[in-house]
Protein backbone atom coordinates (compact mmCIF):
# COMPACT_ATOMS: atom_id res chain seq x y z
CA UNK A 1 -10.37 -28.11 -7.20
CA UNK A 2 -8.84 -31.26 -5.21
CA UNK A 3 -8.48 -30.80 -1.97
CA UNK A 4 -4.59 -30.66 -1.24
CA UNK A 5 -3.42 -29.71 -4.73
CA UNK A 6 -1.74 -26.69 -4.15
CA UNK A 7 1.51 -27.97 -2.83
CA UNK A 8 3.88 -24.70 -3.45
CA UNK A 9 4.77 -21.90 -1.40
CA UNK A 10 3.45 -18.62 -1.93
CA UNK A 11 6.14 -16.51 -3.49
CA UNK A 12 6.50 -13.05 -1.87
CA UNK A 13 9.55 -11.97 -3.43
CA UNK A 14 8.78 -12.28 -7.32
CA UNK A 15 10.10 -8.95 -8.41
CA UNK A 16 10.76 -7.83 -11.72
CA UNK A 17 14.18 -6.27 -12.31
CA UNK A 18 15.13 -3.31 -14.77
CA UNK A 19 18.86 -3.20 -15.75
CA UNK A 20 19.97 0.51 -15.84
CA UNK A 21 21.53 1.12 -19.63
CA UNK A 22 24.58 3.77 -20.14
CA UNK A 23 23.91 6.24 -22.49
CA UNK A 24 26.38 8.59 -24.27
CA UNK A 25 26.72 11.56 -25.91
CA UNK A 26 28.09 11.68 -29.49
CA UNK A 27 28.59 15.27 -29.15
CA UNK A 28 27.92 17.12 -33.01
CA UNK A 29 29.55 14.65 -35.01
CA UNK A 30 26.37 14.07 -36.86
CA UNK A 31 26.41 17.73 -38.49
CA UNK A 32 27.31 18.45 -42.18
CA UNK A 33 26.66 22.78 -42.35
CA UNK A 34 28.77 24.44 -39.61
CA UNK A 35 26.94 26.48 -36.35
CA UNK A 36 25.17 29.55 -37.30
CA UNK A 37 26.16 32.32 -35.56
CA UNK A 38 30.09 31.53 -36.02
CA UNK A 39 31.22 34.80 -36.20
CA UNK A 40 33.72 36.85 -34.67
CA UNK A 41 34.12 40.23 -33.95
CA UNK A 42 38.37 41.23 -33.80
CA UNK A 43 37.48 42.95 -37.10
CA UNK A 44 39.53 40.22 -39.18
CA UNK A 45 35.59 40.23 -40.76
CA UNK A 46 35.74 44.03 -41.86
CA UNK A 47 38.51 43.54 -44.23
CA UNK A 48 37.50 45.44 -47.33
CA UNK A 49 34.86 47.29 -45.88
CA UNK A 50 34.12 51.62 -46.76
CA UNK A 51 34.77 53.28 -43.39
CA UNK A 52 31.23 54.63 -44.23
CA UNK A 53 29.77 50.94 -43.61
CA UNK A 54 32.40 50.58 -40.66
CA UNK A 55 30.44 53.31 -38.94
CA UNK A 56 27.07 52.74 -39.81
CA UNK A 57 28.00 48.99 -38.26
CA UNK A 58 29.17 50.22 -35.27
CA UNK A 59 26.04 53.00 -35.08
CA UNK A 60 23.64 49.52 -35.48
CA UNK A 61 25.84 47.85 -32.59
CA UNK A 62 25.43 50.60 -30.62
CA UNK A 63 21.39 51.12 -30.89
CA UNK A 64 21.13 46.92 -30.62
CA UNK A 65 22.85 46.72 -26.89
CA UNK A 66 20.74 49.75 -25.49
CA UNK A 67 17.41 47.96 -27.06
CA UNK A 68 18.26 45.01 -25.57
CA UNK A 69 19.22 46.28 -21.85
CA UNK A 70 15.83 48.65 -22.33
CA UNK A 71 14.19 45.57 -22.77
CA UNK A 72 15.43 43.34 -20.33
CA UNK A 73 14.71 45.66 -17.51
CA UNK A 74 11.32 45.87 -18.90
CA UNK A 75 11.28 42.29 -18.00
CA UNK A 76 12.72 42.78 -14.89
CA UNK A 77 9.84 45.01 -14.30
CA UNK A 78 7.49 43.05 -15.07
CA UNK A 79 8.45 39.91 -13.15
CA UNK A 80 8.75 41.91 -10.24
CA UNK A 81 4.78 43.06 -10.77
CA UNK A 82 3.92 39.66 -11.00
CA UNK A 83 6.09 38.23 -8.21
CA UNK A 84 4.23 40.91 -5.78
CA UNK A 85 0.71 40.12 -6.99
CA UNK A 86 1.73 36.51 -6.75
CA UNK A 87 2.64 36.70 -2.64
CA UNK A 88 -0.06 38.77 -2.54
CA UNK A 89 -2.43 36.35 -3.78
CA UNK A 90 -0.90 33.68 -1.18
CA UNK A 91 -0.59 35.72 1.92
CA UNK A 92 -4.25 36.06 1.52
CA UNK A 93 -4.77 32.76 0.86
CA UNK A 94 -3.13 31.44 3.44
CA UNK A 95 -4.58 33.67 5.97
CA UNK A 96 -8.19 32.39 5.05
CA UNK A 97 -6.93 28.80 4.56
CA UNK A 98 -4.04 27.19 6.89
CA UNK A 99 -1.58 25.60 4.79
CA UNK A 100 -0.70 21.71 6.36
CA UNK A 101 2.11 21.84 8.56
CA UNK A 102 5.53 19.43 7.23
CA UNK A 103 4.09 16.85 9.45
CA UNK A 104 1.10 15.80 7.98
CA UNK A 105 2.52 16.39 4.07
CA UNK A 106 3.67 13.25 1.95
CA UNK A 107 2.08 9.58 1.68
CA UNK A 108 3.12 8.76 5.65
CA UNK A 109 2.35 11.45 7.71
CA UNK A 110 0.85 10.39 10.76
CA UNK A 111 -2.15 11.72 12.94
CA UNK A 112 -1.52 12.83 15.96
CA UNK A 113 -1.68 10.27 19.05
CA UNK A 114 -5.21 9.74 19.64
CA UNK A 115 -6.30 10.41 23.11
CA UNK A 116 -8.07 7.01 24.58
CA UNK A 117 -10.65 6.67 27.00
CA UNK A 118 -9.73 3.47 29.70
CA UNK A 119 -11.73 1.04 27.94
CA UNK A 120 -9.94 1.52 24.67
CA UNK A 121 -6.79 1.15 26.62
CA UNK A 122 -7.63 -1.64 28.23
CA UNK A 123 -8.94 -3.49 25.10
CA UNK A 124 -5.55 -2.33 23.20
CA UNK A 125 -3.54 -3.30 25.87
CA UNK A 126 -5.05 -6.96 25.42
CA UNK A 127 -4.89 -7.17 21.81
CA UNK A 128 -1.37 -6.37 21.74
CA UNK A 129 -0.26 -8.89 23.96
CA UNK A 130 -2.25 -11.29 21.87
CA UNK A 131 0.06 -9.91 18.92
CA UNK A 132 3.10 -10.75 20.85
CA UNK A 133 2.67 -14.45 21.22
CA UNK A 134 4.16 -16.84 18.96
CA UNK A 135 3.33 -19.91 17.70
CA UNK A 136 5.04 -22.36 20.05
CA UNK A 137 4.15 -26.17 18.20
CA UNK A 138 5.90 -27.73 21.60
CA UNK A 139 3.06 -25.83 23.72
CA UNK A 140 -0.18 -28.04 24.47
CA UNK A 141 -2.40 -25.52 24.16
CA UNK A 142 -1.38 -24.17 20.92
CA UNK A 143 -1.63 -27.63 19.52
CA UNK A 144 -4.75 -28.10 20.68
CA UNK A 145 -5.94 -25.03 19.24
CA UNK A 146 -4.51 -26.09 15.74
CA UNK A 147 -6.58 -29.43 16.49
CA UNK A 148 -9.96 -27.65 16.97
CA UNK A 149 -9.34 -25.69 13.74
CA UNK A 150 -9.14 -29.36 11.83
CA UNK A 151 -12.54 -30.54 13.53
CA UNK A 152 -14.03 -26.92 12.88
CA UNK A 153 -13.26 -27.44 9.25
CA UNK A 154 -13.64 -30.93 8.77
CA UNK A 155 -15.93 -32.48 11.12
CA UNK A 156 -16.57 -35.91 9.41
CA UNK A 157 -12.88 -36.92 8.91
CA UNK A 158 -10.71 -38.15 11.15
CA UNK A 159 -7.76 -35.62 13.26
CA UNK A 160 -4.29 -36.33 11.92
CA UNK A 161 -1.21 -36.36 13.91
CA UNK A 162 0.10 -32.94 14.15
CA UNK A 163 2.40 -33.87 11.12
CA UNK A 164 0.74 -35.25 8.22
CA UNK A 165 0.05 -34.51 4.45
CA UNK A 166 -3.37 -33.99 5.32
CA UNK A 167 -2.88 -31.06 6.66
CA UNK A 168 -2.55 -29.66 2.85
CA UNK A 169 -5.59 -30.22 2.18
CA UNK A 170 -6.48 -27.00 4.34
CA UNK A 171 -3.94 -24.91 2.08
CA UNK A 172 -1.12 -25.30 4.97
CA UNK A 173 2.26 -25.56 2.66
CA UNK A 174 3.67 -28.85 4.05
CA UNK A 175 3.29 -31.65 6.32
CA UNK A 176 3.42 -29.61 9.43
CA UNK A 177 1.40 -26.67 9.96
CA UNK A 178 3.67 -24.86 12.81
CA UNK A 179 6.00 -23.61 10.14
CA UNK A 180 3.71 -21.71 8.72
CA UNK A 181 2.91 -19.36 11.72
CA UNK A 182 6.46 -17.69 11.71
CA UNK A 183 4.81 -14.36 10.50
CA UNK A 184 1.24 -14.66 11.72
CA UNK A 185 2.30 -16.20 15.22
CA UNK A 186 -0.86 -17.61 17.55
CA UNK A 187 -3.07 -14.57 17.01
CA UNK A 188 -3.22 -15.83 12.88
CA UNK A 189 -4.60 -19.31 14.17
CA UNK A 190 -7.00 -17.79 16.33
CA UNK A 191 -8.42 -15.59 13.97
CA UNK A 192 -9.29 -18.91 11.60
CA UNK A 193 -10.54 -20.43 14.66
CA UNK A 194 -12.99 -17.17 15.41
CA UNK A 195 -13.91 -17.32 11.29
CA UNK A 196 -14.73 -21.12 11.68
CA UNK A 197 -17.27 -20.69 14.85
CA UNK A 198 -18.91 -17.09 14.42
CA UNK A 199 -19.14 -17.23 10.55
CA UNK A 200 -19.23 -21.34 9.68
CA UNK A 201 -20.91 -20.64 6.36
CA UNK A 202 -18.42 -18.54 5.15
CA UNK A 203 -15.68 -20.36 6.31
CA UNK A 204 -16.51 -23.52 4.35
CA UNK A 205 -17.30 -21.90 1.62
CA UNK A 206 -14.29 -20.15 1.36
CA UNK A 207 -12.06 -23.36 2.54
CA UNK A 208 -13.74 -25.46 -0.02
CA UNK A 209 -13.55 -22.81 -2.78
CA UNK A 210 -17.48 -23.21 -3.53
CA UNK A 211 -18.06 -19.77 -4.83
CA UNK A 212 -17.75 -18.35 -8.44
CA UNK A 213 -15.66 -19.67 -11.07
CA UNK A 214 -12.38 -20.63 -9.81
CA UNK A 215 -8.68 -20.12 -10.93
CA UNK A 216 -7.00 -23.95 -11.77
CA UNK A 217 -4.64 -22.36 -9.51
CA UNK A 218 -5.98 -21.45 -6.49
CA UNK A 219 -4.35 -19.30 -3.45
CA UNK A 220 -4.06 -22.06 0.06
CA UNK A 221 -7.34 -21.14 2.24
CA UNK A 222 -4.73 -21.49 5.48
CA UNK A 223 -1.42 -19.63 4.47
CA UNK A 224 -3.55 -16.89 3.36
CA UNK A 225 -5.24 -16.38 6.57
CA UNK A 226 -1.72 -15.97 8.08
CA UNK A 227 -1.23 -13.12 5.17
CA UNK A 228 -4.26 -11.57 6.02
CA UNK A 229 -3.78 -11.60 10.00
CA UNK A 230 -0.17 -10.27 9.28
CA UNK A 231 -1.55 -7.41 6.74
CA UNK A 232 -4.32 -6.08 8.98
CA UNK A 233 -1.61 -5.75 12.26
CA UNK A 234 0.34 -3.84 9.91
CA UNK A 235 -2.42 -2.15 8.40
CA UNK A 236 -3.50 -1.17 11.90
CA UNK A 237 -0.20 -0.19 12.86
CA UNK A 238 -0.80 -2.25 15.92
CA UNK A 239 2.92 -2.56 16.70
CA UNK A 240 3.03 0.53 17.69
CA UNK A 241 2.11 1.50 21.42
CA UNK A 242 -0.91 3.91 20.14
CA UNK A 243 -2.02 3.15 16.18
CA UNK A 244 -1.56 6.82 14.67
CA UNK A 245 -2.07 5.82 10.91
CA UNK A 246 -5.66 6.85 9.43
CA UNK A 247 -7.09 2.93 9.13
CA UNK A 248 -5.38 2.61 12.92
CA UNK A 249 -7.50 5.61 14.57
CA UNK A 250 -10.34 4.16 12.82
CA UNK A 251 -10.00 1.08 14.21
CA UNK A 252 -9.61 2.07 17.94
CA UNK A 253 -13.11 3.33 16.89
CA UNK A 254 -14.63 0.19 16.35
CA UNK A 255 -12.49 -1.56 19.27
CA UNK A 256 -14.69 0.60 21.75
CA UNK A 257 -17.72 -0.50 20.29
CA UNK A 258 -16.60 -3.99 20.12
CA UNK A 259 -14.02 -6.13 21.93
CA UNK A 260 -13.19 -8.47 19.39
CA UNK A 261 -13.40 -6.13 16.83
CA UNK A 262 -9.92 -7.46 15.55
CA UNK A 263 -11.36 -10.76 14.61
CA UNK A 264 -14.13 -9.59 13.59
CA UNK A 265 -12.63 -7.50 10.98
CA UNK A 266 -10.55 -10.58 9.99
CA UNK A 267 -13.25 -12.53 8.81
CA UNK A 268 -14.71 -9.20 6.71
CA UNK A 269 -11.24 -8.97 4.79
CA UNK A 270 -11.59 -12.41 4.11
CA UNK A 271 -14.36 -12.60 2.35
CA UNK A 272 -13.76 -9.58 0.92
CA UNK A 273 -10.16 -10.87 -0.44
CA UNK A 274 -11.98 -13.81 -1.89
CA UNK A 275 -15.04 -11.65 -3.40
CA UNK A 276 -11.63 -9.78 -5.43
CA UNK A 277 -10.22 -12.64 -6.41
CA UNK A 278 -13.10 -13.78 -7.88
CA UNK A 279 -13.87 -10.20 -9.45
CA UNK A 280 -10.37 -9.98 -11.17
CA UNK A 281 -9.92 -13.25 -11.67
CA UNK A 282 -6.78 -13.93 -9.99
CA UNK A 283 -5.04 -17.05 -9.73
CA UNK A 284 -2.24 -18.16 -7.38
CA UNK A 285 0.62 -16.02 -8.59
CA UNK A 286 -1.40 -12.73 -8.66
CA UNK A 287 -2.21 -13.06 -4.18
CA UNK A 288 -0.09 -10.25 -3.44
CA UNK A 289 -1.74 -8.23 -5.80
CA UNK A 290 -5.32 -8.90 -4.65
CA UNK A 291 -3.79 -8.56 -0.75
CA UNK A 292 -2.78 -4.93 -1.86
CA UNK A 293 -5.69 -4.04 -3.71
CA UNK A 294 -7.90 -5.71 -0.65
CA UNK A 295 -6.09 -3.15 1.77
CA UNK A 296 -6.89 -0.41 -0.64
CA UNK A 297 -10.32 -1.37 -0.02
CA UNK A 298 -10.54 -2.05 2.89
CA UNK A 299 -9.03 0.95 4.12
CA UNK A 300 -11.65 3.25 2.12
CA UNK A 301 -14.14 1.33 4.18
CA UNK A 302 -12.61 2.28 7.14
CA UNK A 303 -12.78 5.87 6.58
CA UNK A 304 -16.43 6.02 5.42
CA UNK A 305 -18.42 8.17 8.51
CA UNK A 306 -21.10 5.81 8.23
CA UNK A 307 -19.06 3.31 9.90
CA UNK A 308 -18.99 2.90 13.54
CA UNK A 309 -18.55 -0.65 13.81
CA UNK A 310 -17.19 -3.69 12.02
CA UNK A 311 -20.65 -4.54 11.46
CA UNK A 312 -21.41 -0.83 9.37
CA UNK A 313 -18.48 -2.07 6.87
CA UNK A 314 -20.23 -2.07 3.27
CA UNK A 315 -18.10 -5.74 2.96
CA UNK A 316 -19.89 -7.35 5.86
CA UNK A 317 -23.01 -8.20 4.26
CA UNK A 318 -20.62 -10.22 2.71
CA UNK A 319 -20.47 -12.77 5.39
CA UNK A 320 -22.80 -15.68 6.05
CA UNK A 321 -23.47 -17.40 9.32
């Protein structure tokens, strides 16, 4: 694919809409033979009958409504029986197995705070306040950092000016790069920077699109970075002051073992968003979906007991130095 082709945004807020339709009821117009059962009992019916059938009707009547009160209490009865053995059968149960309390039932229940030692703190601590700088395009360092990024991916060519069309050609969505970070802020660029020096390999071949047979329509190597930083803080539940969420406990895991753990786990979803992409054969339109079904992945990863450190994901063999 040319470089710089992709010159659209990604569209996050594609979604299909259902219209709700009224329906009515006709009621019984539709019937030709009238109810069964449409019978009344004032005796305006008994007209002409013997008093000999009168009382063998009313002798009938009489045996039908005691059968049918013997029998409902029967049912009674019975329901009863099978109510008891029932909360029986769950009293017991419940005293050998401990039913979940209403805090952990449903799709978002939570752990409970995770206790951390002052190292995990510490390296928390920093991480956040990474998460809580934006990108500032007026600031010299941050546009030096968005300079090193261009010589880390393209060594050979020339640095533009910090607004130029060039800067498509790394998948940025216009002519200046800095309004891009709105939802990534500086932690997003220095997670491509990390990718670019600790896993060059991988980075180029991922920027350049070398691997497998690509889409015609390929996703933009930099915007998705900023995607991917933003899904794993959320992910992570990072914003929060002590990640609670399964994948977030996990990961306080792997921050003890590792400081940069954060980055490092950046550059595994990477490759492993581009190793789906390829798989399903996405092209630009379908990102989202491979970002969600990524997660999914990722997050199964995460919970494997095997895995102690970024390094124990299955995914990292992915990456190439």
């Amino acid at each position: 694919m040319r470089p710089g082709a992709l010159r659209r945004r990604l569209d996050h807020g594609d979604v299909g809409r259902m219209s709700n339709g009224n329906y009515m009821m006709t009621g019984l117009h539709g019937l030709d033979e009238p109810l069964l059962g449409n019978r009344d009992y004032d005796g305006r019916h008994s007209e002409g009958k013997t008093p000999e059938c009168i009382w063998v009707e009313g002798q009938w009547k009489e045996h039908l409504h005691w059968a049918v009160l013997l029998f409902t209490n029967l049912i009674v009865q019975w329901a009863q029986w099978i109510a008891n053995i029932v909360l029986g059968s769950v009293s017991f149960i419940a005293r050998i197995l401990p039913l979940p309390s209403n805090t952990q039932s449903g799709s978002n229940w939570k752990l409970l705070e995770p206790a951390l030692n002052p190292l995990q703190e510490a390296r928390l601590r920093s991480l956040q306040q990474r998460l809580g700088i934006p990108y500032d395009g007026s600031r010299l360092e941050h546009q030096e950092a968005l300079k090193q990024l261009w010589k880390l991916a393209y060594p050979d060519r020339e640095l533009p000016s910090l607004k130029s069309e060039l800067w498509k050609d790394m998948g940025w969505q216009g002519p200046d790069p800095s309004t891009d970070f709105r939802g990534g802020g500086f932690i997003s660029l220095e997670n491509l920077i990390f990718f670019a020096k600790k896993y060059p390999q991988s980075f180029q071949r991922l920027l350049h699109k070398q691997d497998g047979n690509r889409s015609e329509w390929e996703y933009p190597f930099a915007v998705a970075g900023i995607n991917i930083s933003f899904m794993l803080v959320q992910m992570l539940d990072l914003q929060s002051g002590k990640p609670s969420s399964r994948a977030g406990r996990r990961f306080l895991e792997l921050l003890a073992e590792d400081e940069m753990a954060f980055d490092d786990l950046y550059c595994v979803t990477f490759q492993m968003m581009d190793a789906q992409w390829l798989v399903k054969r996405a092209s630009y339109m379908e990102f989202n979906e491979i970002l969600k079904s990524t997660r999914t992945r990722l997050e199964h990863e995460l919970s494997l007991e095997s895995v102690s450190r970024v390094k124990d994901l299955p995914a990292y063999s992915l990456l190439k130095r």
